[in-house]
Protein backbone atom coordinates (compact mmCIF):
# COMPACT_ATOMS: atom_id res chain seq x y z
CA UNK A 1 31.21 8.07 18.55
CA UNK A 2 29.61 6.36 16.31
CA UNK A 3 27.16 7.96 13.74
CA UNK A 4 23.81 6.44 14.16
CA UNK A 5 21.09 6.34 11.58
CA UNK A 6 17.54 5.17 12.11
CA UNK A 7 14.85 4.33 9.62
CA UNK A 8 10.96 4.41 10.64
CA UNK A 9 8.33 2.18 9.15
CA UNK A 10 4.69 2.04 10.49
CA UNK A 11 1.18 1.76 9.48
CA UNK A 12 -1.03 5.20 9.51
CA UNK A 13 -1.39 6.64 13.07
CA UNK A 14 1.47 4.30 14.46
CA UNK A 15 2.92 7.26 16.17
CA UNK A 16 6.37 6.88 14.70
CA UNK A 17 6.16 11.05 13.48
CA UNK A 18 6.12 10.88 17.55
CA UNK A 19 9.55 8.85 17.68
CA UNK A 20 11.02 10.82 14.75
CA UNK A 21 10.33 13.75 16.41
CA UNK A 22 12.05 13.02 19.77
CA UNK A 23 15.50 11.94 17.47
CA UNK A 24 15.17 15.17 15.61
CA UNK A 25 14.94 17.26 19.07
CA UNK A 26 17.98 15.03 19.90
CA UNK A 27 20.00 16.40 17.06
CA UNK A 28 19.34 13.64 14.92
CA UNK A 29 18.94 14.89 11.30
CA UNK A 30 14.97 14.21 10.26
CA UNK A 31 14.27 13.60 6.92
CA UNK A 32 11.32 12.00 5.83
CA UNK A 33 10.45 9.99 2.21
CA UNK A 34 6.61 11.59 2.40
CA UNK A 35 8.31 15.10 2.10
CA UNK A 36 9.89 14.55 -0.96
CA UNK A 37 6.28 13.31 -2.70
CA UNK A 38 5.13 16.90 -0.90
CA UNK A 39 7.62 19.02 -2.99
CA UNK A 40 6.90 17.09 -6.19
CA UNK A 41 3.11 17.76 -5.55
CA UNK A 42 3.93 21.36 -4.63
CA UNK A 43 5.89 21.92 -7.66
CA UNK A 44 3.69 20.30 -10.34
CA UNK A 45 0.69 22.35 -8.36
CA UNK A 46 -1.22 19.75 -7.17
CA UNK A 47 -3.53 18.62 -4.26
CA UNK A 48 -1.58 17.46 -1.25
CA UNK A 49 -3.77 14.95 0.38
CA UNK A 50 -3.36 11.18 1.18
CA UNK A 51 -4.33 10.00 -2.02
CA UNK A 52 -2.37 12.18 -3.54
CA UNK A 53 0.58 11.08 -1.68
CA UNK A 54 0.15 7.66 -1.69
CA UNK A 55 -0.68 7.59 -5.68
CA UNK A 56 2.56 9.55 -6.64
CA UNK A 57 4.81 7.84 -4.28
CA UNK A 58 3.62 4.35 -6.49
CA UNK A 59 4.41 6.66 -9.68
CA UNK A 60 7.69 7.83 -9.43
CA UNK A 61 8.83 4.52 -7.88
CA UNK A 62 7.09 3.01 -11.11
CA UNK A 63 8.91 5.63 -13.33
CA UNK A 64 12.53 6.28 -11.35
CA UNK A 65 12.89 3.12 -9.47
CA UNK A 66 11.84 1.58 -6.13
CA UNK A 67 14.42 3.25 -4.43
CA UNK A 68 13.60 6.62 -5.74
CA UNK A 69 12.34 8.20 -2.56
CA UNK A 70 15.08 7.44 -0.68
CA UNK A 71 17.72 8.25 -3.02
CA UNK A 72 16.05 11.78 -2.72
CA UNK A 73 16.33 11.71 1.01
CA UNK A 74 20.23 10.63 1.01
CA UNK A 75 20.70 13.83 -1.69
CA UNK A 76 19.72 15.62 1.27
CA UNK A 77 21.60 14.82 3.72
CA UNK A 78 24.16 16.51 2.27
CA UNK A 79 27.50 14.22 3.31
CA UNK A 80 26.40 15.26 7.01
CA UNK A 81 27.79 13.87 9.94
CA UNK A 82 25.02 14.21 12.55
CA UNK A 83 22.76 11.37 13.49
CA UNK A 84 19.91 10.84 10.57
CA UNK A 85 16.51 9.64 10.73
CA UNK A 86 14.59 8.71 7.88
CA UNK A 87 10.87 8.30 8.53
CA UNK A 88 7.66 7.17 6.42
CA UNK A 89 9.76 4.00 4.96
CA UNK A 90 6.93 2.37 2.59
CA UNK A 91 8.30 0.02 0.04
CA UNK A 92 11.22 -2.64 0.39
CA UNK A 93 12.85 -0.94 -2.39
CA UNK A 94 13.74 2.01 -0.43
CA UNK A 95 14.65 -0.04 2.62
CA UNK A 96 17.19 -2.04 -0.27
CA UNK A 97 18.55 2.05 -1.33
CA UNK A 98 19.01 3.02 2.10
CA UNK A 99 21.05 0.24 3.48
CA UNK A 100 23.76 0.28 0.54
CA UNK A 101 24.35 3.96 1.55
CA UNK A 102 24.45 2.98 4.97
CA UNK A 103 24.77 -0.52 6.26
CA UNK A 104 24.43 0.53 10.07
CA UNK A 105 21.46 1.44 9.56
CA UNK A 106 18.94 0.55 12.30
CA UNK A 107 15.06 0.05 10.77
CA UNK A 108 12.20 0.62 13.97
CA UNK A 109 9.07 -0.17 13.16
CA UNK A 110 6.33 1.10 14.64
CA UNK A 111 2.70 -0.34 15.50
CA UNK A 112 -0.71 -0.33 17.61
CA UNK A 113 -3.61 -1.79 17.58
CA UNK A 114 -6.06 -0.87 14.77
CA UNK A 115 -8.47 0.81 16.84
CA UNK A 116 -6.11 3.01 18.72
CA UNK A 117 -4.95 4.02 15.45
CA UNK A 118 -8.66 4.43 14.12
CA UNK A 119 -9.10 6.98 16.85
CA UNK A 120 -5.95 8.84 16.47
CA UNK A 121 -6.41 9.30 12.68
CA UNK A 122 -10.41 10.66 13.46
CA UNK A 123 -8.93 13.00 16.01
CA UNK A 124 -6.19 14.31 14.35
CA UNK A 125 -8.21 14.86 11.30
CA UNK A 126 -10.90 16.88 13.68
CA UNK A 127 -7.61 19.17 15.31
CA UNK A 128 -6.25 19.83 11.55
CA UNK A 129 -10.00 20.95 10.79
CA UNK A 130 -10.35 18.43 7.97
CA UNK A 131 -14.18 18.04 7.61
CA UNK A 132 -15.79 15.24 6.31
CA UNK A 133 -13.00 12.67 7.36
CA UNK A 134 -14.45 9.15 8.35
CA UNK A 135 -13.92 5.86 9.26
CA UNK A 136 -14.34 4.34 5.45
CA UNK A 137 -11.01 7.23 4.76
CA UNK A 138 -9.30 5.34 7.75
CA UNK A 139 -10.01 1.76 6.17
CA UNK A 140 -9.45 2.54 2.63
CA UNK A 141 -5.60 4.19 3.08
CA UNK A 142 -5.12 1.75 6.06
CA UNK A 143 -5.78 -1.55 3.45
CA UNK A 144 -3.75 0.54 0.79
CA UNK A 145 -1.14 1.67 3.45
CA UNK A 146 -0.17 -1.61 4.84
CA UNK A 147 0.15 -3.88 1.43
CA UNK A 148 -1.65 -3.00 -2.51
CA UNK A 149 0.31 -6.43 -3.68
CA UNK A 150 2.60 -4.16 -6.71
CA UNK A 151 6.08 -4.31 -6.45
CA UNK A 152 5.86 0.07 -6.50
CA UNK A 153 3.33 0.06 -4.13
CA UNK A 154 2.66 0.76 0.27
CA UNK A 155 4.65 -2.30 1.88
CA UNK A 156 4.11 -1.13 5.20
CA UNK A 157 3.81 -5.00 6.54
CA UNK A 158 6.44 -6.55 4.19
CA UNK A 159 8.70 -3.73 5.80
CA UNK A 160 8.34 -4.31 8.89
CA UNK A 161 8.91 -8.08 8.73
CA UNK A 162 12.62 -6.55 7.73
CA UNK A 163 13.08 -4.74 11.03
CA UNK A 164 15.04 -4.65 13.46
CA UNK A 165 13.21 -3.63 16.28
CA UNK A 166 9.21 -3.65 15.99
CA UNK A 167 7.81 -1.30 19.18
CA UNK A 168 3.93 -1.20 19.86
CA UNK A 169 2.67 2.26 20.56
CA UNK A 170 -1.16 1.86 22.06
CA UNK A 171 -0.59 4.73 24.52
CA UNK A 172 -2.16 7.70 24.47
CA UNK A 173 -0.01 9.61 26.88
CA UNK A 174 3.53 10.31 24.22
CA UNK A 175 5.93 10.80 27.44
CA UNK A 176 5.09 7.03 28.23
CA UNK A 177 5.82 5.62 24.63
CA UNK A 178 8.85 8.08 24.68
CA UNK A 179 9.68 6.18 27.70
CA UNK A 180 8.55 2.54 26.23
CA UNK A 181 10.72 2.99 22.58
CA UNK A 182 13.48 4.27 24.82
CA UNK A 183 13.84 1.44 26.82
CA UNK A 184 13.52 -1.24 23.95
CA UNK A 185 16.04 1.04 21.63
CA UNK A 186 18.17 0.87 24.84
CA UNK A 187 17.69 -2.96 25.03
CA UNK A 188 18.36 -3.59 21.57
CA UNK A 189 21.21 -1.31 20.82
CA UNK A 190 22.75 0.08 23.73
CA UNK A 191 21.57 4.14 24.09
CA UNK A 192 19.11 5.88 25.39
CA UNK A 193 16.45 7.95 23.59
CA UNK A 194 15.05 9.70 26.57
CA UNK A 195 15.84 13.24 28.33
CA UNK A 196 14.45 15.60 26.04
CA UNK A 197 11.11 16.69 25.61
CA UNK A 198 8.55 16.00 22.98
CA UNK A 199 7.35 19.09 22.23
CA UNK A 200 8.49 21.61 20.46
CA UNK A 201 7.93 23.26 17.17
CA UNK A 202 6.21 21.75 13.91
CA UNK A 203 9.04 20.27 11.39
CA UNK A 204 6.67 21.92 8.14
CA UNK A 205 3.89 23.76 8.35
CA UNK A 206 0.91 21.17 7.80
CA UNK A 207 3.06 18.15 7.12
CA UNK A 208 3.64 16.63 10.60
CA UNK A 209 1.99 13.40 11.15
CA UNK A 210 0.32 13.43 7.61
CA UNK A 211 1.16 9.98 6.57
CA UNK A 212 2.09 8.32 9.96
């Protein structure tokens, strides 16, 4: 069979941790380009917020190259030869690094309607117990998120002009968008998506969802 890769590009509160989740319970191999900017921030001792995560991703693709984050993700896939999906694609530089390692790759993008994503991004900030979240925190790293006009900067929009396969995600039940990206990945491509469930264990404690 053939291997098949997936990369995942959407604005904040898309839902496409809700995709990459359903691959990775799949089998797929789940790596994500946010993670790395985690360890770095980890290792150097430093906050790990949004800011945070969105300001060092800009500096070491400023420093080490556009494609830097997604070099770091290939390193870890270690030559394996399961299914991979690489989520929290933000710059067309590591779009460009990911397709010279592997040219079937298949890039989903992932969007809803700003409200809907507005209201997802309050309430998950209310279940993580983040206090003092607001809507000006959803505008600001939305505006950032989806296009700062630097070459090293969030592309979210200029990516997902370069996808393949662009699925809207306004529902608020995950089974039925399950269902939805299933059928459009089967449309597309060929395969199905569906048959296992969506729940399951946390990936990284605290990191799920963080920079959907």
């Amino acid at each position: 069979m053939t291997k098949r890769i997936f990369g995942l590009v959407g604005p904040i509160a898309s839902g496409k941790g809700i995709l990459g989740k359903q691959l990775e319970n799949m089998g797929y191999l789940y790596i994500s380009l946010s993670d790395q900017i985690r360890d770095y921030l980890a290792a150097e001792g430093l906050p790990i917020n949004r800011t945070s995560l969105q300001d060092t991703g800009n500096l070491l693709r400023r420093e080490r190259g556009l494609g830097v984050l997604a070099e770091m993700t290939i390193s870890r896939t270690g030559g394996s030869d399961r299914n991979l999906v690489f989520d929290s694609i933000r710059n067309l530089g590591e779009i460009e690094r990911l397709k010279g390692a592997f040219p079937n790759i298949m890039i989903i993008g992932i969007d809803a309607p700003v409200e809907i994503r507005l209201k997802r991004f309050l309430a998950r900030a209310a279940e993580r117990g983040e206090d003092g979240v607001t809507e000006e925190d959803f505008w600001k790293a939305n505006t950032r998120d989806r296009g700062e006009g630097i070459d090293n900067g969030q592309q979210v929009d200029l990516c997902l002009l370069t996808s393949n396969l662009i699925i809207d995600n306004p529902y608020e039940d995950k089974e039925i968008f399950i269902k939805e990206a299933s059928r459009e990945i089967r449309q597309k491509f060929g395969f199905r998506i569906e048959g296992i469930s969506v729940g399951g264990p946390e990936r990284r404690p605290g990191g799920v969802g963080q920079t959907e």
